[in-house]
PDB file of N, CA and C in Angstrom:
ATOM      1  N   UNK A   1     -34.562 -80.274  19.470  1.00  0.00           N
ATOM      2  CA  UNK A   1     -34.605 -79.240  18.441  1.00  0.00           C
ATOM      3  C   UNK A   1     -35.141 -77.950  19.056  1.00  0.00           C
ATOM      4  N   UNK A   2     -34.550 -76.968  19.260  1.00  0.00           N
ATOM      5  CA  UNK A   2     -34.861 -75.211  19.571  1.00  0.00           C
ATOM      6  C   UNK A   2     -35.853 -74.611  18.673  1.00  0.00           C
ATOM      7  N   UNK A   3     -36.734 -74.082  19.577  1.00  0.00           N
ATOM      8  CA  UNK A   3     -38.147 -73.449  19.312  1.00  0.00           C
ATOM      9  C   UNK A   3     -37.652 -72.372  17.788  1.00  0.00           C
ATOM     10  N   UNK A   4     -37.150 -72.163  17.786  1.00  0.00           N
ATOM     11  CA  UNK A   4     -36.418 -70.754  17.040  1.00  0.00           C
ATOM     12  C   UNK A   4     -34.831 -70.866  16.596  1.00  0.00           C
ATOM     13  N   UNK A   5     -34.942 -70.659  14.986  1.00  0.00           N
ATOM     14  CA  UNK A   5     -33.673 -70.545  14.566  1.00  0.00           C
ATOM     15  C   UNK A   5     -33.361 -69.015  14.259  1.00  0.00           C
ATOM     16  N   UNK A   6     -33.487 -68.074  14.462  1.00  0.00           N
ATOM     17  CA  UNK A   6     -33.600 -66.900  14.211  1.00  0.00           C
ATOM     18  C   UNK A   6     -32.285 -66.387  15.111  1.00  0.00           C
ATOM     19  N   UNK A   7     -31.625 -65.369  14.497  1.00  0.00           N
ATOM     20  CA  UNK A   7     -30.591 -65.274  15.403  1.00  0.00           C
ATOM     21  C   UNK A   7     -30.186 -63.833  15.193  1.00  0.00           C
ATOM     22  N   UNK A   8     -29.846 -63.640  16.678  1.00  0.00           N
ATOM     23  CA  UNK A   8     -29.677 -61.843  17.089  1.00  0.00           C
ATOM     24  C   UNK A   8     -28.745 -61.530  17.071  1.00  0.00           C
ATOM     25  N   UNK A   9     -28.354 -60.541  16.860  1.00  0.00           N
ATOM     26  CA  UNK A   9     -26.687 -59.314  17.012  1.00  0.00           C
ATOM     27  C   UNK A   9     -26.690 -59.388  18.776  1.00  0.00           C
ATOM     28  N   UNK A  10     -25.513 -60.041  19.096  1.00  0.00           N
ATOM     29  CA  UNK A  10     -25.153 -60.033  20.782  1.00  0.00           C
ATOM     30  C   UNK A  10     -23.726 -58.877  21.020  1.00  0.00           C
ATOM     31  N   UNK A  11     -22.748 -58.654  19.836  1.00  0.00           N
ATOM     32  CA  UNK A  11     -22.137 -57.595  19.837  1.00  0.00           C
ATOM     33  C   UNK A  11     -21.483 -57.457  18.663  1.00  0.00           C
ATOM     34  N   UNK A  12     -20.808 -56.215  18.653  1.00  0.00           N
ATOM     35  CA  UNK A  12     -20.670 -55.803  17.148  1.00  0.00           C
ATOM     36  C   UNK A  12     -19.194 -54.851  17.551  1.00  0.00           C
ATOM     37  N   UNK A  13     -18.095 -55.094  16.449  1.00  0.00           N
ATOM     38  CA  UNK A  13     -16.649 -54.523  16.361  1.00  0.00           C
ATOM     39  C   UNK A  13     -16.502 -54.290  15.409  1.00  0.00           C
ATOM     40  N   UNK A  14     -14.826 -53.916  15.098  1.00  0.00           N
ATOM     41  CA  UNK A  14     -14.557 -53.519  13.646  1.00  0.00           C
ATOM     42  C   UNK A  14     -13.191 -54.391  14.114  1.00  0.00           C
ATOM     43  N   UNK A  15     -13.137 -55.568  14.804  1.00  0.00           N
ATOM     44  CA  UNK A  15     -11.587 -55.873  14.856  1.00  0.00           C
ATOM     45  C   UNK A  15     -11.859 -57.467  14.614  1.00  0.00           C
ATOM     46  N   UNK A  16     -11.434 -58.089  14.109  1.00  0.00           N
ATOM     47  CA  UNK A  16     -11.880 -59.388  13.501  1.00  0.00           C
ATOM     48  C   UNK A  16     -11.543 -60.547  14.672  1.00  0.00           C
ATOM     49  N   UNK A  17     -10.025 -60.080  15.089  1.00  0.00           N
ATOM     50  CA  UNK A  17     -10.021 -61.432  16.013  1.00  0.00           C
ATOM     51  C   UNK A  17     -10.429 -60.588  17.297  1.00  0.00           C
ATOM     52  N   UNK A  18     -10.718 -59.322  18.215  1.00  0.00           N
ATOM     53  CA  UNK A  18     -11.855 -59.610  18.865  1.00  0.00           C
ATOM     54  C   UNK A  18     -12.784 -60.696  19.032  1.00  0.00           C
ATOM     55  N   UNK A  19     -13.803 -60.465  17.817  1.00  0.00           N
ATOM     56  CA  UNK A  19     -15.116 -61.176  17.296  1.00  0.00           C
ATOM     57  C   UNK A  19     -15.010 -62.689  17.552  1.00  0.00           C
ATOM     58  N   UNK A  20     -13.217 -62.742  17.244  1.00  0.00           N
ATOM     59  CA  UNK A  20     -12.836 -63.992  16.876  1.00  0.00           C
ATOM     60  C   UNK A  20     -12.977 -65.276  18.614  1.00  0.00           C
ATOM     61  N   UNK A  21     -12.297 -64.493  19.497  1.00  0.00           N
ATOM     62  CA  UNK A  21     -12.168 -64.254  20.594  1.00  0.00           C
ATOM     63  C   UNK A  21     -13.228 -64.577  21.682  1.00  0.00           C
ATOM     64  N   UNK A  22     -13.839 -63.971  21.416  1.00  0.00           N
ATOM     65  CA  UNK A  22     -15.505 -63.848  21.936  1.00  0.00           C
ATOM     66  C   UNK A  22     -16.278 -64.810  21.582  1.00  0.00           C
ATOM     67  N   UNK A  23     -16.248 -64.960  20.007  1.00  0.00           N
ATOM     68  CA  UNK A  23     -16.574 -66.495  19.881  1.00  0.00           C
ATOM     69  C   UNK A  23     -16.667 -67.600  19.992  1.00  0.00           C
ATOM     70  N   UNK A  24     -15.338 -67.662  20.280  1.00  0.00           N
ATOM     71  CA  UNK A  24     -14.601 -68.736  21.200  1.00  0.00           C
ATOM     72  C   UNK A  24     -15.191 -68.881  22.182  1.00  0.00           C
ATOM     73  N   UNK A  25     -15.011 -67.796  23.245  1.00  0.00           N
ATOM     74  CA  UNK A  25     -15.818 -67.393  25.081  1.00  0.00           C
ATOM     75  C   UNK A  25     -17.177 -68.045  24.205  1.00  0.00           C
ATOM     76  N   UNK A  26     -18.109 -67.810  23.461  1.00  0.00           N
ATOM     77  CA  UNK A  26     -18.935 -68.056  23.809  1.00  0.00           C
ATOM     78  C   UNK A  26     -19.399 -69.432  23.441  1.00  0.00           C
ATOM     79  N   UNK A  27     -18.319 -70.065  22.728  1.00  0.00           N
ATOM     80  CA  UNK A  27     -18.806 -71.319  22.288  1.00  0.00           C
ATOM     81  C   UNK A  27     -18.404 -72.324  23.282  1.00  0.00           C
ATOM     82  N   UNK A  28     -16.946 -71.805  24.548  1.00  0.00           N
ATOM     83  CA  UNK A  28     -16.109 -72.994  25.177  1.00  0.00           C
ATOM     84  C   UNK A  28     -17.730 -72.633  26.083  1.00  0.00           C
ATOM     85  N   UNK A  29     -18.581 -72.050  26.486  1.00  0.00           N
ATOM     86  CA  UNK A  29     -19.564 -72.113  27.541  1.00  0.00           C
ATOM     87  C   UNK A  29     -20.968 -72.759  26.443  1.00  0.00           C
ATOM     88  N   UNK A  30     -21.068 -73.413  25.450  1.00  0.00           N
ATOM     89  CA  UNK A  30     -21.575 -74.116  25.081  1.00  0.00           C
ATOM     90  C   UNK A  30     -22.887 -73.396  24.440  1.00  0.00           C
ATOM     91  N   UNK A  31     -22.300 -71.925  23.661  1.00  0.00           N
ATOM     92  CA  UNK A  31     -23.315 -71.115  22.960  1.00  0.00           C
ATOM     93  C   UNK A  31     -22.758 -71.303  21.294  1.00  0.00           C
ATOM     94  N   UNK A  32     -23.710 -71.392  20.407  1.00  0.00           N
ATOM     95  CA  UNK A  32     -23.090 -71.630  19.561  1.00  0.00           C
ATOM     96  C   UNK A  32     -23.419 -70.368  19.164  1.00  0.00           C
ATOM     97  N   UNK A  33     -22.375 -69.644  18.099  1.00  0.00           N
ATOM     98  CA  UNK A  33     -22.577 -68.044  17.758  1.00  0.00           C
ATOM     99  C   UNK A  33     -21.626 -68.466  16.000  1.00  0.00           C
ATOM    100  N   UNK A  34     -22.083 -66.947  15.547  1.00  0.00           N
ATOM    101  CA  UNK A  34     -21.582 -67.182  13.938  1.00  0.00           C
ATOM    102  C   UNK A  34     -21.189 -65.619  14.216  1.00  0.00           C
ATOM    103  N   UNK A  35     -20.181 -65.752  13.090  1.00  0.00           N
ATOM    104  CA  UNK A  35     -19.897 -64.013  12.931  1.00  0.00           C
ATOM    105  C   UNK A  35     -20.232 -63.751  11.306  1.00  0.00           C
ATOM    106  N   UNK A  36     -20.477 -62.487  11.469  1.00  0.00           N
ATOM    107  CA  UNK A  36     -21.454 -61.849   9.972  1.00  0.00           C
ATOM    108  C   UNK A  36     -20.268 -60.859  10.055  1.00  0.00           C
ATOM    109  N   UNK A  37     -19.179 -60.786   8.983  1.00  0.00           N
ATOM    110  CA  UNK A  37     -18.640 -60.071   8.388  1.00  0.00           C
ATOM    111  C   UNK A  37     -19.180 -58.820   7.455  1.00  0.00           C
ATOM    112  N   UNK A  38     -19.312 -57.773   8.381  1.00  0.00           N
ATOM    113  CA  UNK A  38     -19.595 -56.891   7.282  1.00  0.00           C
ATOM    114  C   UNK A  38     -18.731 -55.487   7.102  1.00  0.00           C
ATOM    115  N   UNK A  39     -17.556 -55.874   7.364  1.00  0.00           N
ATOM    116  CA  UNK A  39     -16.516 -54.579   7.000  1.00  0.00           C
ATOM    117  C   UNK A  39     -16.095 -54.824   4.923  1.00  0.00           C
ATOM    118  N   UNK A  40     -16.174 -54.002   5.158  1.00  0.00           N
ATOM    119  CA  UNK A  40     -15.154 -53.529   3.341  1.00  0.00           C
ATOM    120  C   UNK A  40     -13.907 -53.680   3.684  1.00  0.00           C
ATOM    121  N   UNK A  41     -13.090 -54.894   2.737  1.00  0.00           N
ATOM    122  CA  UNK A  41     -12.456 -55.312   2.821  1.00  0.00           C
ATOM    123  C   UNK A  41     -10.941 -54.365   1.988  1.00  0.00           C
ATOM    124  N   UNK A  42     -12.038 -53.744   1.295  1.00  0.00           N
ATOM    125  CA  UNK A  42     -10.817 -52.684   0.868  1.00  0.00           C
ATOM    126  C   UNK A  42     -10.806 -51.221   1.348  1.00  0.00           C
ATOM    127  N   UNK A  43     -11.781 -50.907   1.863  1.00  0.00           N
ATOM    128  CA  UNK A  43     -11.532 -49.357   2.792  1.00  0.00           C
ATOM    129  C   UNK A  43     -11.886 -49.686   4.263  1.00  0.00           C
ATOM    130  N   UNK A  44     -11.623 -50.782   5.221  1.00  0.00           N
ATOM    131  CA  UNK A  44     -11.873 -50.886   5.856  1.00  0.00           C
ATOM    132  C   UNK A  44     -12.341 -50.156   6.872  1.00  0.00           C
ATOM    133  N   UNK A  45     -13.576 -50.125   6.336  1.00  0.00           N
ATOM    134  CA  UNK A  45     -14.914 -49.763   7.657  1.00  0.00           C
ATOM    135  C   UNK A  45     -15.832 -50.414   7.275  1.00  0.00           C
ATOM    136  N   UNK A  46     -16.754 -50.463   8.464  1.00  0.00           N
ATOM    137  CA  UNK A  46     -17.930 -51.519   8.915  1.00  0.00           C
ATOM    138  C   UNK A  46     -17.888 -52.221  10.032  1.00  0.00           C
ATOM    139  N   UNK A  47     -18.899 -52.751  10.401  1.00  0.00           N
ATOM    140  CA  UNK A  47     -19.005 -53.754  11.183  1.00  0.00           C
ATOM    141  C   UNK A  47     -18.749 -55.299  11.231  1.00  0.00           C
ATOM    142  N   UNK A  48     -18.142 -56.213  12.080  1.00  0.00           N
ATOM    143  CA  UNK A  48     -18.183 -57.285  12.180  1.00  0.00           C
ATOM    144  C   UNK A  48     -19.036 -57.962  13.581  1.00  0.00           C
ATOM    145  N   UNK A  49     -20.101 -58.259  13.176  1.00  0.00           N
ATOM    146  CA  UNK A  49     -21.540 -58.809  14.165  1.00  0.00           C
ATOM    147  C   UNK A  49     -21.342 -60.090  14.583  1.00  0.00           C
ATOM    148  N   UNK A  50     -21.544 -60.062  16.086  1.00  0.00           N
ATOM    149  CA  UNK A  50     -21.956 -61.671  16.124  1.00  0.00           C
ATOM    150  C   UNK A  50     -22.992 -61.763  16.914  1.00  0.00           C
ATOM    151  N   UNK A  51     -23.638 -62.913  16.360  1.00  0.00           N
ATOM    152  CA  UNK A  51     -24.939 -63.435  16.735  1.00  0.00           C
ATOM    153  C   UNK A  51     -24.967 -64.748  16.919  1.00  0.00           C
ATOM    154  N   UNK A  52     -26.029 -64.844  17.844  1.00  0.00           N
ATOM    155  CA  UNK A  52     -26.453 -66.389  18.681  1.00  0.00           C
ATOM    156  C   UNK A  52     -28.141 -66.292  18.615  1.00  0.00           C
ATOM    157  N   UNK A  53     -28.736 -67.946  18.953  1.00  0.00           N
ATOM    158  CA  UNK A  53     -29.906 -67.909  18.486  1.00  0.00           C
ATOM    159  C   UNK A  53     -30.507 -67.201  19.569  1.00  0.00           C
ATOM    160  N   UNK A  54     -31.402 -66.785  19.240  1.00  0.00           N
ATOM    161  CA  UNK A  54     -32.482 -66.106  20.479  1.00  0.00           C
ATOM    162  C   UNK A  54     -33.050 -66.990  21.532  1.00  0.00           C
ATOM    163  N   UNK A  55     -32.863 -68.109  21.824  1.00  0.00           N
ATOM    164  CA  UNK A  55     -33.018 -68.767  23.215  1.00  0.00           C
ATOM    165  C   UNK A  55     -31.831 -68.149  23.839  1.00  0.00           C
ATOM    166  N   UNK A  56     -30.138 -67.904  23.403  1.00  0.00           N
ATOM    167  CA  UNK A  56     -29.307 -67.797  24.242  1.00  0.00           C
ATOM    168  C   UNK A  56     -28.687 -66.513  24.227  1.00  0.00           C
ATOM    169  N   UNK A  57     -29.095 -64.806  23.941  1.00  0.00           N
ATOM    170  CA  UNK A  57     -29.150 -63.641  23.900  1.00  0.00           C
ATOM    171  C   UNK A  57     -29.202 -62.965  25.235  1.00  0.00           C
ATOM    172  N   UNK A  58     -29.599 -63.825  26.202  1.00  0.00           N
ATOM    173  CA  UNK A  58     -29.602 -63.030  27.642  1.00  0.00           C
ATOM    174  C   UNK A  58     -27.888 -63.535  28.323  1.00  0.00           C
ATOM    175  N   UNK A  59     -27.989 -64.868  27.982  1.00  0.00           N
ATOM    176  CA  UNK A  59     -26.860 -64.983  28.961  1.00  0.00           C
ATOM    177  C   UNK A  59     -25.423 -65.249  28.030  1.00  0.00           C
ATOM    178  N   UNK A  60     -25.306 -65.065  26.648  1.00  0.00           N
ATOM    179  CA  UNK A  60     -24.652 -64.205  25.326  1.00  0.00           C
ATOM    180  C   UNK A  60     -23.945 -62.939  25.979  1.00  0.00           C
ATOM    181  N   UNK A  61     -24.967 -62.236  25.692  1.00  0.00           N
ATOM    182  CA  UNK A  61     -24.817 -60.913  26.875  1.00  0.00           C
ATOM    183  C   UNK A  61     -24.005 -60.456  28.163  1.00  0.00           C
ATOM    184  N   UNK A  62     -24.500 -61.608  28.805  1.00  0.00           N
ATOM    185  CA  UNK A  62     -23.635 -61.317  30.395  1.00  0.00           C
ATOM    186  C   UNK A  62     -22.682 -62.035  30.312  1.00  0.00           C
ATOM    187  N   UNK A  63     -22.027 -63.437  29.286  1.00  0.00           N
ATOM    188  CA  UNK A  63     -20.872 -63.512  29.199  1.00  0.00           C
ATOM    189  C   UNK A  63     -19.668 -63.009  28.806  1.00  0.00           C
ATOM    190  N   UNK A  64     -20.439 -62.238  27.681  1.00  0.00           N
ATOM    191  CA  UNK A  64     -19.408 -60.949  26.941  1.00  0.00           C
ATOM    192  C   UNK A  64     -18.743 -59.933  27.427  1.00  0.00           C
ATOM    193  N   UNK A  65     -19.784 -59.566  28.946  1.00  0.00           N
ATOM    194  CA  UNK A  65     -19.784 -58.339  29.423  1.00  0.00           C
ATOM    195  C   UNK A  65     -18.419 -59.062  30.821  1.00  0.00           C
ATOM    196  N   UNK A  66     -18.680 -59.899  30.901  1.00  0.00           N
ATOM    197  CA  UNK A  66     -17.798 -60.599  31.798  1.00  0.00           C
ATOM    198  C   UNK A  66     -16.543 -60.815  31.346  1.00  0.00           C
ATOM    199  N   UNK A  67     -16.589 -61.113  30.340  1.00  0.00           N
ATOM    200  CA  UNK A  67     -14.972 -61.471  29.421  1.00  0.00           C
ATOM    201  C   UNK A  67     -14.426 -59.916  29.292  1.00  0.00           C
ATOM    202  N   UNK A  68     -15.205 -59.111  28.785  1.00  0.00           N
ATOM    203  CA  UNK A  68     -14.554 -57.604  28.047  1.00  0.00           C
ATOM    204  C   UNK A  68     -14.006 -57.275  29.672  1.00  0.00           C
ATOM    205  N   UNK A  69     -14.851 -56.843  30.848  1.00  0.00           N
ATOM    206  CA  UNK A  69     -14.528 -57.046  31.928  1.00  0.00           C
ATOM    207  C   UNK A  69     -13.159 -57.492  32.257  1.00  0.00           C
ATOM    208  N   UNK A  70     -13.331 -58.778  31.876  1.00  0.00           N
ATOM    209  CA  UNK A  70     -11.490 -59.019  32.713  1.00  0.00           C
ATOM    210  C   UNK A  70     -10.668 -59.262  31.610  1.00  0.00           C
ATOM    211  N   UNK A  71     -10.498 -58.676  30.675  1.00  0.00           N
ATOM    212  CA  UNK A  71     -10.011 -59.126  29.465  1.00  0.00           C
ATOM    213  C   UNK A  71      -8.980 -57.878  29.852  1.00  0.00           C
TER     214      UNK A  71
END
């Protein structure tokens, strides 16, 4: 059981399957992440956030930056 369920914004879009995408990346490397929908669904703007628990925010991070990278 993990010290901490609390969970951080690791990156943030306005394109859904991006988010969608990334999620994926970060779950096939064995991070579990949620996405927080927060665009308006009828004037679309806002953000769509995803977050992972705060044990896994550092290396969240450098996988994302690695994927956008060769993506």
């Amino acid at each position: 059981m993990g010290k901490t369920s609390e969970k951080i914004l690791v990156y943030s879009t306005n394109k859904l399957f991006e988010a969608e995408l990334i999620k994926q990346h970060l779950m096939n490397n064995e991070i579990q992440a949620f996405i927080l929908n927060k665009m308006d669904s009828a004037l679309r703007f806002g953000d769509i956030e995803l977050l992972v628990s705060q044990d896994d925010v550092v290396r969240s991070k450098k996988l994302i930056a690695d994927y956008l990278a060769n993506e």
